[in-house]
Protein backbone atom coordinates (compact mmCIF):
# COMPACT_ATOMS: atom_id res chain seq x y z
CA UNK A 1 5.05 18.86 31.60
CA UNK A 2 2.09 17.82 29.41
CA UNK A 3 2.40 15.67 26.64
CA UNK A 4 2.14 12.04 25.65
CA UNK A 5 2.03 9.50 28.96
CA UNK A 6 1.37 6.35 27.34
CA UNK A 7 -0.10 5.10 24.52
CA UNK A 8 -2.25 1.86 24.34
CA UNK A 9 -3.03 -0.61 21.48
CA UNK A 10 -6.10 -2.59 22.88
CA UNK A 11 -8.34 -4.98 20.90
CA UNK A 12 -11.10 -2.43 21.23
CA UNK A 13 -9.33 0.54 20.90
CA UNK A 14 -6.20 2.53 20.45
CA UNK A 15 -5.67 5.49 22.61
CA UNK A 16 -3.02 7.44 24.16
CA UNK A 17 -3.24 9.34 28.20
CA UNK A 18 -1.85 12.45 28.24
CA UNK A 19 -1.15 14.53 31.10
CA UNK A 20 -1.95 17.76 32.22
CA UNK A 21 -1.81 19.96 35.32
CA UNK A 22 -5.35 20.23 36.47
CA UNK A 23 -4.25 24.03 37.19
CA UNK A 24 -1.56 25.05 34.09
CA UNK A 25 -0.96 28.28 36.11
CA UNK A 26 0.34 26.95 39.20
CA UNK A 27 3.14 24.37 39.29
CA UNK A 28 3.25 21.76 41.79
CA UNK A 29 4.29 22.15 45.22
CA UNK A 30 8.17 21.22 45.53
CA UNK A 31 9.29 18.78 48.48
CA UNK A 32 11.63 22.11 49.99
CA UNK A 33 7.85 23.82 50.09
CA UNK A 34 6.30 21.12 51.88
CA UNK A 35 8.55 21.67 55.30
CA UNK A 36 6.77 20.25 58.07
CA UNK A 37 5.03 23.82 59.37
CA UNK A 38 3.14 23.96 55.70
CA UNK A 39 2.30 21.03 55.82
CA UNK A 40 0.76 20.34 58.50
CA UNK A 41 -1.74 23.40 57.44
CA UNK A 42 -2.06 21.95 54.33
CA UNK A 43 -3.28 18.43 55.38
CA UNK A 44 -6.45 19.04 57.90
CA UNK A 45 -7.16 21.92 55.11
CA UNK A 46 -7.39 19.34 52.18
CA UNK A 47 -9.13 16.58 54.40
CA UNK A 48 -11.89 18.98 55.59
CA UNK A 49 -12.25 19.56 51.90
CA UNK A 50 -12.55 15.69 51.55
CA UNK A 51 -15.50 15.41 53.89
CA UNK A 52 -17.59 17.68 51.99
CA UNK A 53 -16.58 16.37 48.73
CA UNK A 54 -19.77 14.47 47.51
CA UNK A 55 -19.07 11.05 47.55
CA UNK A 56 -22.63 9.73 48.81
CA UNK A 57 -23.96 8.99 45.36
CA UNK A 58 -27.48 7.09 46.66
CA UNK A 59 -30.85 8.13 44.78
CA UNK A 60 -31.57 11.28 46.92
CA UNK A 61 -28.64 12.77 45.51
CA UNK A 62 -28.31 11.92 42.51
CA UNK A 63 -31.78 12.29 41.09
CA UNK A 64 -31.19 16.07 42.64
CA UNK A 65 -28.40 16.08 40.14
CA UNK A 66 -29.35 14.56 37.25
CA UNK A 67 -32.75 17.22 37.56
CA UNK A 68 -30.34 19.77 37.74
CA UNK A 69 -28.04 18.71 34.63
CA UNK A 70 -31.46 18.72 33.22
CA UNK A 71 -32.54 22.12 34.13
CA UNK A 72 -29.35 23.63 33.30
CA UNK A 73 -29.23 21.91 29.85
CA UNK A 74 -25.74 19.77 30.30
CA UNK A 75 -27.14 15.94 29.26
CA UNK A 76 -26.46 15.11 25.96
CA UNK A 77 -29.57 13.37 24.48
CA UNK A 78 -27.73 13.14 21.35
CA UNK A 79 -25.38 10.10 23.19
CA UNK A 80 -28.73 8.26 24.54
CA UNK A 81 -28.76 4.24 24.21
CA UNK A 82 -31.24 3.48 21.26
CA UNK A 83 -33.55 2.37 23.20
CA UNK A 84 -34.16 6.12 24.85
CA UNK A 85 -32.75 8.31 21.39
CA UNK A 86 -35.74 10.74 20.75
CA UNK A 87 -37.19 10.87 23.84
CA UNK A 88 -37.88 13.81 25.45
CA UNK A 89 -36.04 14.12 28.78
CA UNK A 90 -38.97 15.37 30.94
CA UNK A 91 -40.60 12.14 30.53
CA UNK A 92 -37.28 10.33 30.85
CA UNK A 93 -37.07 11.87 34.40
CA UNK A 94 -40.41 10.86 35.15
CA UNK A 95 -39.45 7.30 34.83
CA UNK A 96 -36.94 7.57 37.03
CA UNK A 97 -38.73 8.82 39.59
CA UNK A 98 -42.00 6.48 38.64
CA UNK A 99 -39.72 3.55 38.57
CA UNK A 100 -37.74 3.88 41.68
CA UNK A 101 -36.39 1.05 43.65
CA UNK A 102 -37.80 0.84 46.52
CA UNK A 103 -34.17 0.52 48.74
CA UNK A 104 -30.95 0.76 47.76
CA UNK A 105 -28.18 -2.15 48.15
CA UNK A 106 -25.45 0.25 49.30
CA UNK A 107 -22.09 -0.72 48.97
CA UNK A 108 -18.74 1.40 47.23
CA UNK A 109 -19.33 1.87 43.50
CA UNK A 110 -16.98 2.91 40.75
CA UNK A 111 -19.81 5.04 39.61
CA UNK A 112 -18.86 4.41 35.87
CA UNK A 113 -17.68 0.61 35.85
CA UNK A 114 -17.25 0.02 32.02
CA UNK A 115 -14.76 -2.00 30.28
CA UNK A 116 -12.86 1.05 29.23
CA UNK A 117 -12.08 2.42 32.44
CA UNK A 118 -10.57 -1.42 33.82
CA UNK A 119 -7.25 -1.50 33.78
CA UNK A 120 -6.05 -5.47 33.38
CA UNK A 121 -2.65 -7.09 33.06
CA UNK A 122 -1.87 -10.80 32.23
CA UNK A 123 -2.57 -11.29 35.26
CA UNK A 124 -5.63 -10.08 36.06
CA UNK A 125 -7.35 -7.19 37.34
CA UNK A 126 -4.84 -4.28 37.62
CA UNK A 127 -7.19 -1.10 38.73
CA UNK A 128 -9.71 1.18 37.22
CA UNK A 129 -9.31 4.64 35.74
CA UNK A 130 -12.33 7.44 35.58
CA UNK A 131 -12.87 7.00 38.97
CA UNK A 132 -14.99 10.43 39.05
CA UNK A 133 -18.28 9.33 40.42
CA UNK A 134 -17.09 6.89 42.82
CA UNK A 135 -18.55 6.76 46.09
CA UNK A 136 -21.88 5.05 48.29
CA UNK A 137 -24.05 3.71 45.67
CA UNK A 138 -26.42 0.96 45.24
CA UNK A 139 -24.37 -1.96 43.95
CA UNK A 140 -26.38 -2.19 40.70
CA UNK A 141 -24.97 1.35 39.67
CA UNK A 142 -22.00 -0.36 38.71
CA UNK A 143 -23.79 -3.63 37.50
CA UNK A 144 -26.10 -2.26 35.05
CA UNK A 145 -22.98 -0.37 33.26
CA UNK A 146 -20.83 -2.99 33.37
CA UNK A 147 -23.12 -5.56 32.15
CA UNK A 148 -23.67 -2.74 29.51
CA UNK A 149 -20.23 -2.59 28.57
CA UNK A 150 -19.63 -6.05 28.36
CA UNK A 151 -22.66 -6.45 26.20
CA UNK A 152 -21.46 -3.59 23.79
CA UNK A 153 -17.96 -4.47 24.03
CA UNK A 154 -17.54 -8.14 23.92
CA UNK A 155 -21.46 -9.51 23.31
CA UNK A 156 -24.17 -10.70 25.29
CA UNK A 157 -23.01 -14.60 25.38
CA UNK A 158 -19.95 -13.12 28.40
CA UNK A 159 -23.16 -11.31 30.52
CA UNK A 160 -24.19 -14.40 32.22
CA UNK A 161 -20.39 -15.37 33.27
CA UNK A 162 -20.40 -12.18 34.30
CA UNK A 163 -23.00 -12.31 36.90
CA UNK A 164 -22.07 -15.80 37.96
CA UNK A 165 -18.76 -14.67 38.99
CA UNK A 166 -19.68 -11.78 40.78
CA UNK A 167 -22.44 -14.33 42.47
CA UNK A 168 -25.61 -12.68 41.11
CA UNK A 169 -26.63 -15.45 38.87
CA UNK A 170 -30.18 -14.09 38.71
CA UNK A 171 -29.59 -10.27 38.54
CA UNK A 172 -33.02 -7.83 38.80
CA UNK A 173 -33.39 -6.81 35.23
CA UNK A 174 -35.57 -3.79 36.58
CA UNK A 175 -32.67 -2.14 38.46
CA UNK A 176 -30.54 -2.77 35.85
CA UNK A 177 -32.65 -0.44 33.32
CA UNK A 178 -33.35 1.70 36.01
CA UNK A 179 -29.41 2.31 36.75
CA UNK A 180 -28.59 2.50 32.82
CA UNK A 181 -31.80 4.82 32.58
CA UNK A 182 -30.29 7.60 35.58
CA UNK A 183 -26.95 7.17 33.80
CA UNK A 184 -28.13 8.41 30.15
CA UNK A 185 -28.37 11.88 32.79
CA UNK A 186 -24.71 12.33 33.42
């Protein structure tokens, strides 16, 4: 039933998760309608639809998306970084393609790795929320936003640390802008 999950006090922020069914029409299945004979139809059904989910987030694909979310009017110039507010898109999708890496580190990538969607205990990392765009992506997808984050969230002094522990003491400061550039599309 929807309604409050959890709520959060965080230095940054309060919020609270709710939850809702992703389908408020349909209730979910019961464990008496998942006998073995449904299930098993079920299964290969929702794992075919796995393969052609679009997990394989490298440039090709997603510079065909974000010209699309242009086209069809869905990015929000209103929420650009400063640096970009005012500009007009077109040219901001020129850059992109203008200043495109020349080969991609691939590697699995959150797709959105910010401090708000890292979930962390007193102990440590716990798991990350969001998870929405995550699939193959060049490793700096997730670096250049969550070098961003930290920078917005916590200041610039906890970047470097940052880097060091991930083992990237000297991080490319061109694929960073160019990965927090694509991102101001989505």
């Amino acid at each position: 039933m929807p309604g409050v999950a959890q709520r959060a006090d965080h230095p940054l922020r309060t919020f609270q998760a709710r939850t809702i069914h992703p389908k408020p029409h349909r209730r979910p299945a019961s464990r008496a309608q998942l006998f073995p004979p449904r299930t098993t139809g079920h299964v290969p059904i929702a794992l075919f639809r796995l393969r052609r989910h679009v997990f394989d987030h490298r440039l090709d694909h997603r510079l065909a998306a974000a010209r699309a979310r242009m086209a069809a009017g869905l990015v929000d110039e209103t929420d650009f970084d400063d640096e970009r507010l005012g500009r007009p898109l077109p040219d901001l999708y020129r850059q992109l393609i203008a200043d495109r890496p020349p080969s991609e580190m691939l590697v699995v990538t959150h797709g959105d790795a910010c401090l708000p969607n890292l979930i962390a205990g007193e102990t440590g990392f716990a798991g990350f929320i969001d998870c929405g765009r995550l699939g193959l992506a060049d490793r700096y997808q997730d670096l250049a936003l969550a070098s961003w984050s930290i920078t917005y969230n916590l200041g610039a002094a906890w970047v470097a640390p940052f880097f060091g522990h991930y083992g990237l003491p000297e991080p490319d400061p061109a694929r960073l802008a160019y990965y927090r550039l694509l991102d101001e599309f989505f």
